[in-house]
N, C-alpha and C. Protein backbone atom coordinates (compact mmCIF):
# COMPACT_ATOMS: atom_id res chain seq x y z
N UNK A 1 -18.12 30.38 -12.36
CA UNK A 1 -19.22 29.56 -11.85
C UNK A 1 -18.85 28.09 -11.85
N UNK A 2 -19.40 27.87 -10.95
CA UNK A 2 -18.85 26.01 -10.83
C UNK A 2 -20.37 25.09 -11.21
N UNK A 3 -19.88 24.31 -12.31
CA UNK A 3 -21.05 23.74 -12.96
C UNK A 3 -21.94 23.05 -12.02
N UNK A 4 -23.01 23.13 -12.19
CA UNK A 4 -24.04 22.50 -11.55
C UNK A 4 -24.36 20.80 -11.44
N UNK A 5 -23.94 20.51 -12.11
CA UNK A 5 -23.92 19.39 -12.94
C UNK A 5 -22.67 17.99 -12.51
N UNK A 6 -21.94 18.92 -11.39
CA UNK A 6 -20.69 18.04 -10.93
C UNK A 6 -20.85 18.13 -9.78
N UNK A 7 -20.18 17.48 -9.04
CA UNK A 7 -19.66 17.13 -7.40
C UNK A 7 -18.67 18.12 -6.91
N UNK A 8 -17.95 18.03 -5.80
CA UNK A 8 -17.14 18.69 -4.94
C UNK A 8 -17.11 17.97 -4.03
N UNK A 9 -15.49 18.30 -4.17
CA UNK A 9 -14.33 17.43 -2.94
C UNK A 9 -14.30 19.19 -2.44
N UNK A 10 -14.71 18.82 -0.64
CA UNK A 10 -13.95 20.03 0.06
C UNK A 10 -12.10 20.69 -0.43
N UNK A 11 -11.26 19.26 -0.61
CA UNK A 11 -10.06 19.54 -1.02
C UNK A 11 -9.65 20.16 -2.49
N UNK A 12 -11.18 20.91 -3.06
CA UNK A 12 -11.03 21.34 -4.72
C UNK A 12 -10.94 20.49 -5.90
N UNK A 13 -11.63 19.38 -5.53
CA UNK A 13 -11.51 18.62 -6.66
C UNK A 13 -12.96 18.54 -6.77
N UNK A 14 -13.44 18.58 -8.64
CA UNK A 14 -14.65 18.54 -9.17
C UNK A 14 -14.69 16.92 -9.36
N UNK A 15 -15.72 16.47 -9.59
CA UNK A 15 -16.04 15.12 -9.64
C UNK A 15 -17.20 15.14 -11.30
N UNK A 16 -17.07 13.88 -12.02
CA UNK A 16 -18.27 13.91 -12.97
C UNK A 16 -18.44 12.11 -13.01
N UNK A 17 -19.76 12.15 -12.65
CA UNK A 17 -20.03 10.90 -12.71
C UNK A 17 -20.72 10.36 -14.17
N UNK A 18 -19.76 9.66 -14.93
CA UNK A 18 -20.32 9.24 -15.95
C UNK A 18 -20.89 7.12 -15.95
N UNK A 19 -21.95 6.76 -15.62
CA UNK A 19 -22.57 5.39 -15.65
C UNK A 19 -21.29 4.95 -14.04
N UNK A 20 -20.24 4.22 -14.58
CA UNK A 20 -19.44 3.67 -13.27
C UNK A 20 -17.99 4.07 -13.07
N UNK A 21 -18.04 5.00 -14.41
CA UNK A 21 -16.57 5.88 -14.25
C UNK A 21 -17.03 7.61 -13.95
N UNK A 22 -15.87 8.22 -13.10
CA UNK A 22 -15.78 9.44 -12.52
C UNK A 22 -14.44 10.12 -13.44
N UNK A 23 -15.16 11.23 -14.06
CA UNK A 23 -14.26 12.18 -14.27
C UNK A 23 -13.40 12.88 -13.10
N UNK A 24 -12.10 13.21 -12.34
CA UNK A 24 -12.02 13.96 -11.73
C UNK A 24 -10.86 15.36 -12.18
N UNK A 25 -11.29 16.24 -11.34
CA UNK A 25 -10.18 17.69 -11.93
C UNK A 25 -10.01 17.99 -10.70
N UNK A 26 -9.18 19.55 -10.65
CA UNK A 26 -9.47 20.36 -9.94
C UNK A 26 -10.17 21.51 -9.93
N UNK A 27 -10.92 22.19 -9.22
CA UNK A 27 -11.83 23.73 -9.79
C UNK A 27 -10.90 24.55 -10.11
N UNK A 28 -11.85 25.50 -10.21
CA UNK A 28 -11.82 27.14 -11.19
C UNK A 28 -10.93 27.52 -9.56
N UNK A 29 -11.40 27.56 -9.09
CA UNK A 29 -11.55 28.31 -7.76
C UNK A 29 -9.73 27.66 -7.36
N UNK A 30 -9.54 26.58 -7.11
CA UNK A 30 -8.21 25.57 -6.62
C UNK A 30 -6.89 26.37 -7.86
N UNK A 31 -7.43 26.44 -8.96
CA UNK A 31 -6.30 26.97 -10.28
C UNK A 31 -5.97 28.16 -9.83
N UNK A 32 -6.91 29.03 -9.67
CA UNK A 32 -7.06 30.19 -9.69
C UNK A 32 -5.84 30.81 -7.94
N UNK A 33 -6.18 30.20 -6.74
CA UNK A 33 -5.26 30.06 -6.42
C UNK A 33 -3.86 30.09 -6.32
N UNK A 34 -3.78 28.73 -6.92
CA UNK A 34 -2.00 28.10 -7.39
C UNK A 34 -1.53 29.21 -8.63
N UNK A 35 -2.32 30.08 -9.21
CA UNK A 35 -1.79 30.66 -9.98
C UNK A 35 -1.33 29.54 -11.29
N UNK A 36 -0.37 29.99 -12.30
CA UNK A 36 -0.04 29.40 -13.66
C UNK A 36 0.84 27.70 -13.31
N UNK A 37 -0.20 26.96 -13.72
CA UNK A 37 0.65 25.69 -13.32
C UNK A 37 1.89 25.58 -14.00
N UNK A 38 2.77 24.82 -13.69
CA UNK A 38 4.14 24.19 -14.08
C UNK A 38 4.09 23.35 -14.30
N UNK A 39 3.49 22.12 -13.73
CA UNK A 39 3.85 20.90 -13.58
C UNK A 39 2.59 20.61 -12.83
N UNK A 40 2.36 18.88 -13.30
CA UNK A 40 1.10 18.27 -13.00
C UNK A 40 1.47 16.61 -12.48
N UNK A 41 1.70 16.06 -11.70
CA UNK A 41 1.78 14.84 -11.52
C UNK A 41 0.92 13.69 -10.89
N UNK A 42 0.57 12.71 -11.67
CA UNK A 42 -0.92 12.28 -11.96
C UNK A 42 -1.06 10.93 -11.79
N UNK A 43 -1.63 10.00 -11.47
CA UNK A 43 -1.63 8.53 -10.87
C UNK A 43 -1.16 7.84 -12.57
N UNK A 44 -0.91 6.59 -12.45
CA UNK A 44 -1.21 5.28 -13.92
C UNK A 44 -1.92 5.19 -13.97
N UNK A 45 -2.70 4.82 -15.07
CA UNK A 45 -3.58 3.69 -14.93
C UNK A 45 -3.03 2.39 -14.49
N UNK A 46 -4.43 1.94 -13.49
CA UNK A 46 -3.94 0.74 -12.79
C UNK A 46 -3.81 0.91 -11.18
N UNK A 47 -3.39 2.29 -11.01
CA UNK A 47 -3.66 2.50 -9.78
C UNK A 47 -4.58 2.89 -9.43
N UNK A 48 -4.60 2.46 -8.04
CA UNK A 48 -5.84 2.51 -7.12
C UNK A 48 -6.26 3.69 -6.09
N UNK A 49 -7.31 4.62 -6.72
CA UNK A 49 -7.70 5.75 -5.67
C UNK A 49 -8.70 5.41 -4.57
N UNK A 50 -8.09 6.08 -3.67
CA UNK A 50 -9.05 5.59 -2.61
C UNK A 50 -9.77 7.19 -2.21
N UNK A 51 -10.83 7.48 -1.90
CA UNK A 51 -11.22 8.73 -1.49
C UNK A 51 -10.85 9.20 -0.33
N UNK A 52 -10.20 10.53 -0.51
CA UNK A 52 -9.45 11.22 0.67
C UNK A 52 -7.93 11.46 0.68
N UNK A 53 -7.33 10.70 -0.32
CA UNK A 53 -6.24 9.88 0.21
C UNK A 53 -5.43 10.92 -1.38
N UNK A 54 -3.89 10.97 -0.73
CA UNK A 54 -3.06 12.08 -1.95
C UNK A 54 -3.17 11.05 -2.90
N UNK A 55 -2.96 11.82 -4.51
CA UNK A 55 -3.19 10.85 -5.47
C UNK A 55 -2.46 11.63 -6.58
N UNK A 56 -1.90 12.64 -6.41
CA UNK A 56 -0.88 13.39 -7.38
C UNK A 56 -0.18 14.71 -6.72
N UNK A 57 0.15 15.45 -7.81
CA UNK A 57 0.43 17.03 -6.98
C UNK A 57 0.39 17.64 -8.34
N UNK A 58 0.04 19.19 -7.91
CA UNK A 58 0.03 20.04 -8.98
C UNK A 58 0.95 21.12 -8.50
N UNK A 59 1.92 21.90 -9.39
CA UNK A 59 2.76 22.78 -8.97
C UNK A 59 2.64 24.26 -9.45
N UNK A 60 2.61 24.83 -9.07
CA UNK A 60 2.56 26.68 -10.34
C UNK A 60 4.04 27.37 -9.67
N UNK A 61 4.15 28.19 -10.03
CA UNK A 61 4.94 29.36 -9.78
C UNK A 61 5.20 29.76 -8.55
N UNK A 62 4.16 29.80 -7.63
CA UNK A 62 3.94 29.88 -6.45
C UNK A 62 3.81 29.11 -5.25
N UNK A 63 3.57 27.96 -5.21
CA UNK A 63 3.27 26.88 -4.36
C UNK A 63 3.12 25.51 -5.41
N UNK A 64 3.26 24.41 -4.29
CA UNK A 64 3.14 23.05 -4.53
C UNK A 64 1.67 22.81 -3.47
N UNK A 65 0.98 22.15 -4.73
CA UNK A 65 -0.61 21.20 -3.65
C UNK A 65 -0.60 19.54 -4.37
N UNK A 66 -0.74 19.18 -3.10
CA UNK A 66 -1.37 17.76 -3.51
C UNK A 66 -2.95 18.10 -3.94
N UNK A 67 -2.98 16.55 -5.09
CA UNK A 67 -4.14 16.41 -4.95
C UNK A 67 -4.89 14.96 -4.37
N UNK A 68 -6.31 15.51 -4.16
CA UNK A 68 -6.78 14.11 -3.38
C UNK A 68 -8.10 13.82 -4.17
N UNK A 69 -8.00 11.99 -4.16
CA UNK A 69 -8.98 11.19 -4.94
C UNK A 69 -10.58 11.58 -4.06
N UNK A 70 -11.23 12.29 -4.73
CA UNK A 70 -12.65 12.24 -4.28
C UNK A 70 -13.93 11.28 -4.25
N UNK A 71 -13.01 9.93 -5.11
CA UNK A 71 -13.81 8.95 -5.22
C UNK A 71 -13.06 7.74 -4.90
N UNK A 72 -13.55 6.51 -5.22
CA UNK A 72 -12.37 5.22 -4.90
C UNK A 72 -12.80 4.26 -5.54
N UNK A 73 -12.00 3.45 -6.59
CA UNK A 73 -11.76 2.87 -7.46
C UNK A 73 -10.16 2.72 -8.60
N UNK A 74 -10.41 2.05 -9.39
CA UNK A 74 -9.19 2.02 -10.20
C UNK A 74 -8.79 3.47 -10.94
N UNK A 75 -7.86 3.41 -11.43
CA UNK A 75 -7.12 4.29 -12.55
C UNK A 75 -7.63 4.06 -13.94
N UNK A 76 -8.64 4.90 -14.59
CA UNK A 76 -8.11 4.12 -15.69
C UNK A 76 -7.92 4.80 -16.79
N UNK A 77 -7.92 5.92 -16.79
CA UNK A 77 -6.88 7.37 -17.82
C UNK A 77 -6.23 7.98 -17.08
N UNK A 78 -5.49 8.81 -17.74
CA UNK A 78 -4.92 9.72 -17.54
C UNK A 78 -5.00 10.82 -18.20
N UNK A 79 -4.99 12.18 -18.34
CA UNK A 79 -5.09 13.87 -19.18
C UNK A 79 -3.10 13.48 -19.44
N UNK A 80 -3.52 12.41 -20.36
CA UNK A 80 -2.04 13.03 -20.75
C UNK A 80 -1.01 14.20 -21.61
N UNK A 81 -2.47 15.02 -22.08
CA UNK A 81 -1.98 16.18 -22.60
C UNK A 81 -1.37 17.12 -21.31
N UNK A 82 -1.68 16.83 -20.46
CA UNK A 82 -1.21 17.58 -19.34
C UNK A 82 0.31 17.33 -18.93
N UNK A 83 1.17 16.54 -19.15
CA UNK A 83 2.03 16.11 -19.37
C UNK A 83 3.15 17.57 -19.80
N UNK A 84 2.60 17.67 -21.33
CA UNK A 84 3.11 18.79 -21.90
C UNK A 84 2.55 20.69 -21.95
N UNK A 85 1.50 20.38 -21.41
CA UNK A 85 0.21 21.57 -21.24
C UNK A 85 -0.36 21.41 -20.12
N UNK A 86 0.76 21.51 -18.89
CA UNK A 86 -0.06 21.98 -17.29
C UNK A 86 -0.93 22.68 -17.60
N UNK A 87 -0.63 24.12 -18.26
CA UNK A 87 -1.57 25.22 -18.40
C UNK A 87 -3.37 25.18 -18.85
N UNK A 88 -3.25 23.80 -19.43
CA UNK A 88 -4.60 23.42 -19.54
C UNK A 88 -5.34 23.44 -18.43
N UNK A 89 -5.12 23.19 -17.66
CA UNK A 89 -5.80 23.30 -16.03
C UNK A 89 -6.34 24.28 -16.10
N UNK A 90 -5.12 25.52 -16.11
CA UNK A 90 -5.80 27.18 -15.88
C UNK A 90 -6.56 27.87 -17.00
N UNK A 91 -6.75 27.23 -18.11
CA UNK A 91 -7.20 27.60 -19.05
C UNK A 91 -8.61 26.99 -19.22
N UNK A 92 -8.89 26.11 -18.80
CA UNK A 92 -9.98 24.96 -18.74
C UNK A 92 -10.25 23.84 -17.81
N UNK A 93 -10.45 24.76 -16.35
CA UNK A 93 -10.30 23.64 -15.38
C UNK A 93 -11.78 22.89 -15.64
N UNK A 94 -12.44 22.86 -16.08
CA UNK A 94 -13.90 21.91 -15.86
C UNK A 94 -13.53 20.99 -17.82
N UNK A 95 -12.70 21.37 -18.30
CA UNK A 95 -12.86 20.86 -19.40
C UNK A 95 -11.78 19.98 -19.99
N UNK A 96 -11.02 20.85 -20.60
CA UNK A 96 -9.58 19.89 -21.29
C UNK A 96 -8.60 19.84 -19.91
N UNK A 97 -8.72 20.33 -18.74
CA UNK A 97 -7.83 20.74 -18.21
C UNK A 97 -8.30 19.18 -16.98
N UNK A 98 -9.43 18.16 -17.18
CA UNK A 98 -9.38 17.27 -16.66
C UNK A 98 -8.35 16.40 -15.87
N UNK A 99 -7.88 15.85 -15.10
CA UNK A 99 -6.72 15.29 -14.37
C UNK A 99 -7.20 13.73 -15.03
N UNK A 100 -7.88 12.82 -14.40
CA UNK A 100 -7.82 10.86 -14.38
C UNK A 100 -9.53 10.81 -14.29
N UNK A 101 -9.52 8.96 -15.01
CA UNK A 101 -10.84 8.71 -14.77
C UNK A 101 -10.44 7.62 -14.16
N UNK A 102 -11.52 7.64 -13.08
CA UNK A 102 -11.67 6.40 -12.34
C UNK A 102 -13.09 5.57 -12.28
N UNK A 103 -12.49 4.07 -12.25
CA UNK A 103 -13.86 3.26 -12.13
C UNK A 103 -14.18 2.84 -11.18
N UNK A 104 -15.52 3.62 -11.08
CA UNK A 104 -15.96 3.57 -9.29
C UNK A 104 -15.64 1.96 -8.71
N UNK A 105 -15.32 2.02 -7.53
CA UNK A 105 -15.70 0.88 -7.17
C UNK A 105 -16.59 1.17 -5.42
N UNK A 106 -16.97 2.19 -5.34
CA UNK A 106 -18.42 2.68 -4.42
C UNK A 106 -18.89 3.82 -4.77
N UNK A 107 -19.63 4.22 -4.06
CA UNK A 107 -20.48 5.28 -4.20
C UNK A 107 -19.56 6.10 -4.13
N UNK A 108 -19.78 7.52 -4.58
CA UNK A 108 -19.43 8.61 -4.03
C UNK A 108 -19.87 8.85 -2.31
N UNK A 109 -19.02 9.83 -1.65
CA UNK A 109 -19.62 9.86 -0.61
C UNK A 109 -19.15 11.43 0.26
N UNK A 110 -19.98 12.21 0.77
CA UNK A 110 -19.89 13.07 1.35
C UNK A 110 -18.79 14.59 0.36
N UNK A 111 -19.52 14.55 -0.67
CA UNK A 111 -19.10 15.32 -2.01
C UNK A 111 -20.45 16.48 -1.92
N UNK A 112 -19.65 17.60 -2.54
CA UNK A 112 -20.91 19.00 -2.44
C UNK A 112 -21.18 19.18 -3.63
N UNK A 113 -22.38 19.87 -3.47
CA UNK A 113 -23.32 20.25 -4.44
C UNK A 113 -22.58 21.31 -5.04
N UNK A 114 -22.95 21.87 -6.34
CA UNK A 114 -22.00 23.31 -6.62
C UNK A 114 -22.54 24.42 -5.57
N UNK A 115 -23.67 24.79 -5.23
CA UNK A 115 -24.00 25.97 -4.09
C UNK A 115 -23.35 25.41 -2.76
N UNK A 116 -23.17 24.66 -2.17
CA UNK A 116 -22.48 24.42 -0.97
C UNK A 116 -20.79 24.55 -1.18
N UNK A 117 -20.35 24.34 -2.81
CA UNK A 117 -18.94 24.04 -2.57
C UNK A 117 -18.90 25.77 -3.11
N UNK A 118 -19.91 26.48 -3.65
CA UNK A 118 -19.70 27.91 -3.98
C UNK A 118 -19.27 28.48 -2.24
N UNK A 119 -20.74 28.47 -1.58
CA UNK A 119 -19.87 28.81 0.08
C UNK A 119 -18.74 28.43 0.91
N UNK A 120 -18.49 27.25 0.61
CA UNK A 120 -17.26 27.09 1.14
C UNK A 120 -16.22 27.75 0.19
N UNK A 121 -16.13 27.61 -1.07
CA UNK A 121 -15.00 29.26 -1.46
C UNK A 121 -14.98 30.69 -1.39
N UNK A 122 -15.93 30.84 -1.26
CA UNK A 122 -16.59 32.25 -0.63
C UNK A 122 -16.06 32.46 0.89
N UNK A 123 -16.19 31.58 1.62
CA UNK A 123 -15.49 31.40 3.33
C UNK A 123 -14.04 31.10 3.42
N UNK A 124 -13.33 30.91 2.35
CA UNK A 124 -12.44 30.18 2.54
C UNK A 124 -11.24 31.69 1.59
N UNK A 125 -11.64 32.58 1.23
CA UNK A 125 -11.59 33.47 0.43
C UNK A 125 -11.47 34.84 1.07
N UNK A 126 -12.20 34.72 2.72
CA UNK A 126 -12.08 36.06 3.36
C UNK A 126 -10.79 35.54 4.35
C-alpha cells in the first residue's frame, strides 16, 4: 500500500512534505520492479533539484533507472546509509530506504494522490 499521507511523481518517486523541506524516495511499486538494488547514486548536498529533471540513478541486478527530482529546490541530505545498504530501498522503500531532502524552493506541482498513483501502477502493470 502506498501511504496516504505522501505525494507521487508519475516517474515513482514518493514525496513527504515536511514545513519547507521534502522528503523524497522511490515507491514500493518502482523497488519492486528493479528487483534487489546494487547500487544507489544520489545528488550532494548543495545541489540543486529542479522538478522533472534526472537527479541520480538506482541500479539492481536487472536494470539501471534514473531517478527524477519531484520537487525543486536545494540539496540538503543525503540517505547516506545507502551508500553501504542499497538494499534499504527494497527493504523499506517509504522508510529507512529514503533517497535526499530538499528545501523547497516552490510549490510542489502536478504530484498524485496515493489512489491516483495506486491506478497508474495498476495500468502500468498489465
Amino acid at each position: 500500500m502506498n501511504p496516504k499521507e505522501l505525494l507521487y511523481a508519475k516517474s515513482h518517486e514518493w514525496v513527504k512534505i515536511e514545513g519547507d523541506q521534502a522528503v523524497v524516495g522511490i515507491t514500493h511499486f518502482a523497488q519492486e520492479q528493479l528487483g534487489d538494488l546494487t547500487f544507489v547514486e544520489l545528488p550532494q548536498p548543495g545541489d540543486e533539484a529542479v522538478a522533472g529533471t534526472e537527479i541520480g540513478t538506482v541500479e539492481s541486478v536487472k536494470a539501471a533507472s534514473e531517478i527524477y527530482s519531484p520537487v525543486s529546490g536545494d540539496i540538503v541530505e543525503v540517505n547516506a546509509a545507502l551508500e553501504n545498504a542499497p538494499e534499504l530501498v527494497n527493504k523499506d522503500a517509504f522508510g529507512a530506504g529514503w533517497l535526499f531532502k530538499v528545501k523547497l524552493s516552490a510549490a510542489p506541482e502536478g504530484l498524485l494522490d496515493a489512489d491516483a498513483y495506486a491506478a497508474l501502477c495498476a495500468a502500468e502493470a498489465h
